[in-house]
N, C-alpha and C. Protein backbone atom coordinates (compact mmCIF):
# COMPACT_ATOMS: atom_id res chain seq x y z
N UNK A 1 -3.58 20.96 10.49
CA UNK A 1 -4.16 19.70 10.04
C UNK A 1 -3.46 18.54 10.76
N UNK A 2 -3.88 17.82 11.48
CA UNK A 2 -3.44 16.61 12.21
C UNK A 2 -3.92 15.03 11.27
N UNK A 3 -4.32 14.83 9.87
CA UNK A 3 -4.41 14.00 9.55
C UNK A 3 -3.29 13.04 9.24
N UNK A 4 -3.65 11.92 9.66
CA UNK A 4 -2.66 10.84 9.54
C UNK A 4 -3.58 9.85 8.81
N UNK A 5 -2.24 8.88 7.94
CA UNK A 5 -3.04 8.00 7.03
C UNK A 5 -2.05 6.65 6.65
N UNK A 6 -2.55 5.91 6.16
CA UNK A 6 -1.36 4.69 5.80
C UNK A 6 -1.69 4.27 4.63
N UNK A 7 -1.28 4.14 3.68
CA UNK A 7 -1.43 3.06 2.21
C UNK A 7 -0.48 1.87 2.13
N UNK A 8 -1.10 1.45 1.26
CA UNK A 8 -0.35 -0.01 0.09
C UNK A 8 0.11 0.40 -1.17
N UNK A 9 -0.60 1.52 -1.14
CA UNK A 9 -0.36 2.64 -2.81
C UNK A 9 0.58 3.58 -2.60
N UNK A 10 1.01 3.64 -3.20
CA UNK A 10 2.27 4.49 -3.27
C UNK A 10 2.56 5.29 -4.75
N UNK A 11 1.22 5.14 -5.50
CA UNK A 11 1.13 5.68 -7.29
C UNK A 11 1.12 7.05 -7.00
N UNK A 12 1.38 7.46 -7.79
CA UNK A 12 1.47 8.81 -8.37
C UNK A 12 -0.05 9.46 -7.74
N UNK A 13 -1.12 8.52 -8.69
CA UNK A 13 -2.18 8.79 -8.30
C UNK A 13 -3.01 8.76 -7.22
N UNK A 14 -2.24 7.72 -6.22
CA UNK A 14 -3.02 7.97 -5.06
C UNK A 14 -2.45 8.37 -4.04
N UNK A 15 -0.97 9.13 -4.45
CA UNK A 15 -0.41 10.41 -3.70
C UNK A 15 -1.04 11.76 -4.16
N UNK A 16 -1.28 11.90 -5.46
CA UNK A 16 -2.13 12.90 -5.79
C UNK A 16 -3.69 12.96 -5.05
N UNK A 17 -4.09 11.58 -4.62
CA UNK A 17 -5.54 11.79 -3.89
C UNK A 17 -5.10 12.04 -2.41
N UNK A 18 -4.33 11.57 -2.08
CA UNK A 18 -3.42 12.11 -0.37
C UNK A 18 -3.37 13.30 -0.39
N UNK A 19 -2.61 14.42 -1.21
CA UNK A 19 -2.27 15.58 -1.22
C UNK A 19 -3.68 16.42 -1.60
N UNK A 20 -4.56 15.92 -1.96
CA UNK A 20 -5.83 16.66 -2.62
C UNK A 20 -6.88 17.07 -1.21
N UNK A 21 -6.73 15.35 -0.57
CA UNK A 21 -7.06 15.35 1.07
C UNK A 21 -6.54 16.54 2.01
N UNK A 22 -5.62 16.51 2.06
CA UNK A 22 -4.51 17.64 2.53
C UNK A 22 -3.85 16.91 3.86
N UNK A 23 -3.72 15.53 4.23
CA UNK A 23 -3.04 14.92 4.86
C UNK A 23 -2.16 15.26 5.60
N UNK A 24 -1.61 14.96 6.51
CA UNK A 24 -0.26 15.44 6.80
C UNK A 24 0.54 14.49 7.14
N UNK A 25 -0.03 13.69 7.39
CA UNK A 25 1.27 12.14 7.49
C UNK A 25 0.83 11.30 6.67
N UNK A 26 1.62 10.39 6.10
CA UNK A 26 1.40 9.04 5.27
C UNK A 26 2.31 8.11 5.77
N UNK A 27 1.61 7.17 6.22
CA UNK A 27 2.64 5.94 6.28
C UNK A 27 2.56 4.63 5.28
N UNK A 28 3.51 4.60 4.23
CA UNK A 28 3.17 3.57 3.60
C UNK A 28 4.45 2.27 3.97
N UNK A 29 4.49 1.32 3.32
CA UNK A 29 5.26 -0.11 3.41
C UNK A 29 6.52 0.11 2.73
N UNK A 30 6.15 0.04 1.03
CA UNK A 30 6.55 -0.23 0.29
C UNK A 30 7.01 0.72 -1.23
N UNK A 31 8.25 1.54 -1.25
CA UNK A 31 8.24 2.28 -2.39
C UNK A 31 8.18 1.31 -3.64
N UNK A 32 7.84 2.41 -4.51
CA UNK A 32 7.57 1.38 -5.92
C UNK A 32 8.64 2.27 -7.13
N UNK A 33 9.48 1.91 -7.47
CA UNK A 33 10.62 2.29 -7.83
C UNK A 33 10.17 2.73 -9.56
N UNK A 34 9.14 2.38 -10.30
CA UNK A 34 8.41 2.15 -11.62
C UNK A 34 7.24 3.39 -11.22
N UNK A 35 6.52 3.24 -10.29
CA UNK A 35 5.34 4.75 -10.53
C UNK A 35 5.29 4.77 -9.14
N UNK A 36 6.19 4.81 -8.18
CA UNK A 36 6.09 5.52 -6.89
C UNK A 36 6.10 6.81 -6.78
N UNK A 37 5.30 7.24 -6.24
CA UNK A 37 5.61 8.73 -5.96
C UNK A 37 5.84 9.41 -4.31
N UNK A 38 6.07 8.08 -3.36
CA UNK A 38 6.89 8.67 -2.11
C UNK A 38 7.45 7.42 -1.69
N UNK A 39 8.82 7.87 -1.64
CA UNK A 39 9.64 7.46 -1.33
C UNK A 39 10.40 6.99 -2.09
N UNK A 40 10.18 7.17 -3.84
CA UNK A 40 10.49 6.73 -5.07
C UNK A 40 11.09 7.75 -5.61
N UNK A 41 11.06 7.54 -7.15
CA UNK A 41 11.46 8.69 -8.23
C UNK A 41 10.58 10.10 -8.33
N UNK A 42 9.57 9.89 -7.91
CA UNK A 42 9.26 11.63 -7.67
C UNK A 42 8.83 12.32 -6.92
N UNK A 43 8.61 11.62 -5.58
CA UNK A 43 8.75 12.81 -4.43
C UNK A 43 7.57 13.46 -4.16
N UNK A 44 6.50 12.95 -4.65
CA UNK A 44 5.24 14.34 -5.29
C UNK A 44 4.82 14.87 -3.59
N UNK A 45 5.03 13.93 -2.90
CA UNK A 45 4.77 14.79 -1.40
C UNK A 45 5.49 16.05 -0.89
N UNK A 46 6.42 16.28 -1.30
CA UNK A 46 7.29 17.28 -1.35
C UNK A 46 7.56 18.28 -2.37
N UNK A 47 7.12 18.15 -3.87
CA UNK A 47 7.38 19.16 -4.36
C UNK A 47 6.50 21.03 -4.41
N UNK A 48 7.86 21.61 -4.17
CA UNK A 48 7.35 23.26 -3.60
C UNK A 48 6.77 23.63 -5.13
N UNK A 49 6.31 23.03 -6.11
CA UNK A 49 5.17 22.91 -6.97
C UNK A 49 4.22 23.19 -6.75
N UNK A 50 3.63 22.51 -5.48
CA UNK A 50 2.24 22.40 -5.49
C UNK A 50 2.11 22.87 -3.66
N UNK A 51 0.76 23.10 -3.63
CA UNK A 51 0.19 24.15 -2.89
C UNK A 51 -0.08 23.32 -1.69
N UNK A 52 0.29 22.73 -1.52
CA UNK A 52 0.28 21.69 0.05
C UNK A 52 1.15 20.21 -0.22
N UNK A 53 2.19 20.23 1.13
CA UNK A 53 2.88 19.07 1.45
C UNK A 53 2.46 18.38 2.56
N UNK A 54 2.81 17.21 2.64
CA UNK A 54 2.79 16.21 3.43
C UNK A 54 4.07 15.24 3.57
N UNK A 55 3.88 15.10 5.11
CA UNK A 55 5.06 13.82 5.41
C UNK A 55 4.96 12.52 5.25
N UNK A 56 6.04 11.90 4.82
CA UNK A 56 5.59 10.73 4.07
C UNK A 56 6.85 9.76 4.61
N UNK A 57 6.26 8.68 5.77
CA UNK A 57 7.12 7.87 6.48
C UNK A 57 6.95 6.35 6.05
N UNK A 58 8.38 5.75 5.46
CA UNK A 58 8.12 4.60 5.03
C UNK A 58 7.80 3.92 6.28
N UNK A 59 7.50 2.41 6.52
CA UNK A 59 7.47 1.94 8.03
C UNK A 59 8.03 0.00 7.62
N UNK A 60 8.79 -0.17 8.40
CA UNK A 60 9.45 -1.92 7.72
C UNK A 60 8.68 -2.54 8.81
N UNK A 61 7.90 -3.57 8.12
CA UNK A 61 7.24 -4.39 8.90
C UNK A 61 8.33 -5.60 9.29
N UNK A 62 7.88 -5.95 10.70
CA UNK A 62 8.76 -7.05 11.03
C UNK A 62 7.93 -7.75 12.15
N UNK A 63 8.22 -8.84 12.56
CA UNK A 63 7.51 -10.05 13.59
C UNK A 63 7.91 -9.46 14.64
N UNK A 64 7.07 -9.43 15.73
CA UNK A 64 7.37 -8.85 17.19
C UNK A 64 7.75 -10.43 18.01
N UNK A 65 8.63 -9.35 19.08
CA UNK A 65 8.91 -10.68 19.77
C UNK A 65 8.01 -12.13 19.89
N UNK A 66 7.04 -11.36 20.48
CA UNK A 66 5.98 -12.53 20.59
C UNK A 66 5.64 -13.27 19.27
N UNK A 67 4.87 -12.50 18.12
CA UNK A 67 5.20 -13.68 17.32
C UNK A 67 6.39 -13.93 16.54
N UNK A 68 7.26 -13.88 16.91
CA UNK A 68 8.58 -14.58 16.44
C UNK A 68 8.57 -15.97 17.43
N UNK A 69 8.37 -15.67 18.29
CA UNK A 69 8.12 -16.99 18.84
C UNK A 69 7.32 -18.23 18.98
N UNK A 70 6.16 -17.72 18.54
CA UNK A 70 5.06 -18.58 17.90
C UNK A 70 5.17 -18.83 16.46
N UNK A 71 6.30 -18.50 15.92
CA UNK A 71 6.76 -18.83 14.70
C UNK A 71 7.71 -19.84 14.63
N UNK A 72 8.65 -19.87 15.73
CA UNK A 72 10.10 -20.64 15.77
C UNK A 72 9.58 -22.28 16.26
């Protein structure tokens, strides 16, 4: 499976709809420390629970050179 994907969600529930997909990468922003489930308190991309995993890469947004400079 070569699927790759990105969210804003990071719930329980719409790691449960990622893993249902059968995904294999996730890139999200932002863990959510209250009902995150990657990169948070439960991991659900990883647990040997359930019958398919996926990788799950936070990513830190930041200003690229260029617009850092059209910023300054």
């Amino acid at each position: 499976m070569g699927t790759h994907t990105h969210t804003q969600c990071s719930r329980a529930s719409c790691a449960m709809a990622l893993l249902h997909s059968r995904v294999a990468r996730v890139f999200y922003v932002e863990p959510n420390a209250d009902t995150g489930a990657l990169g948070s308190r439960l991991l659900l991309h990883t647990s040997r629970r359930l019958n398919h995993r996926f990788l799950a890469f936070r990513v830190v947004l930041g200003l690229s050179s260029t617009s850092r400079a059209e910023h300054e």
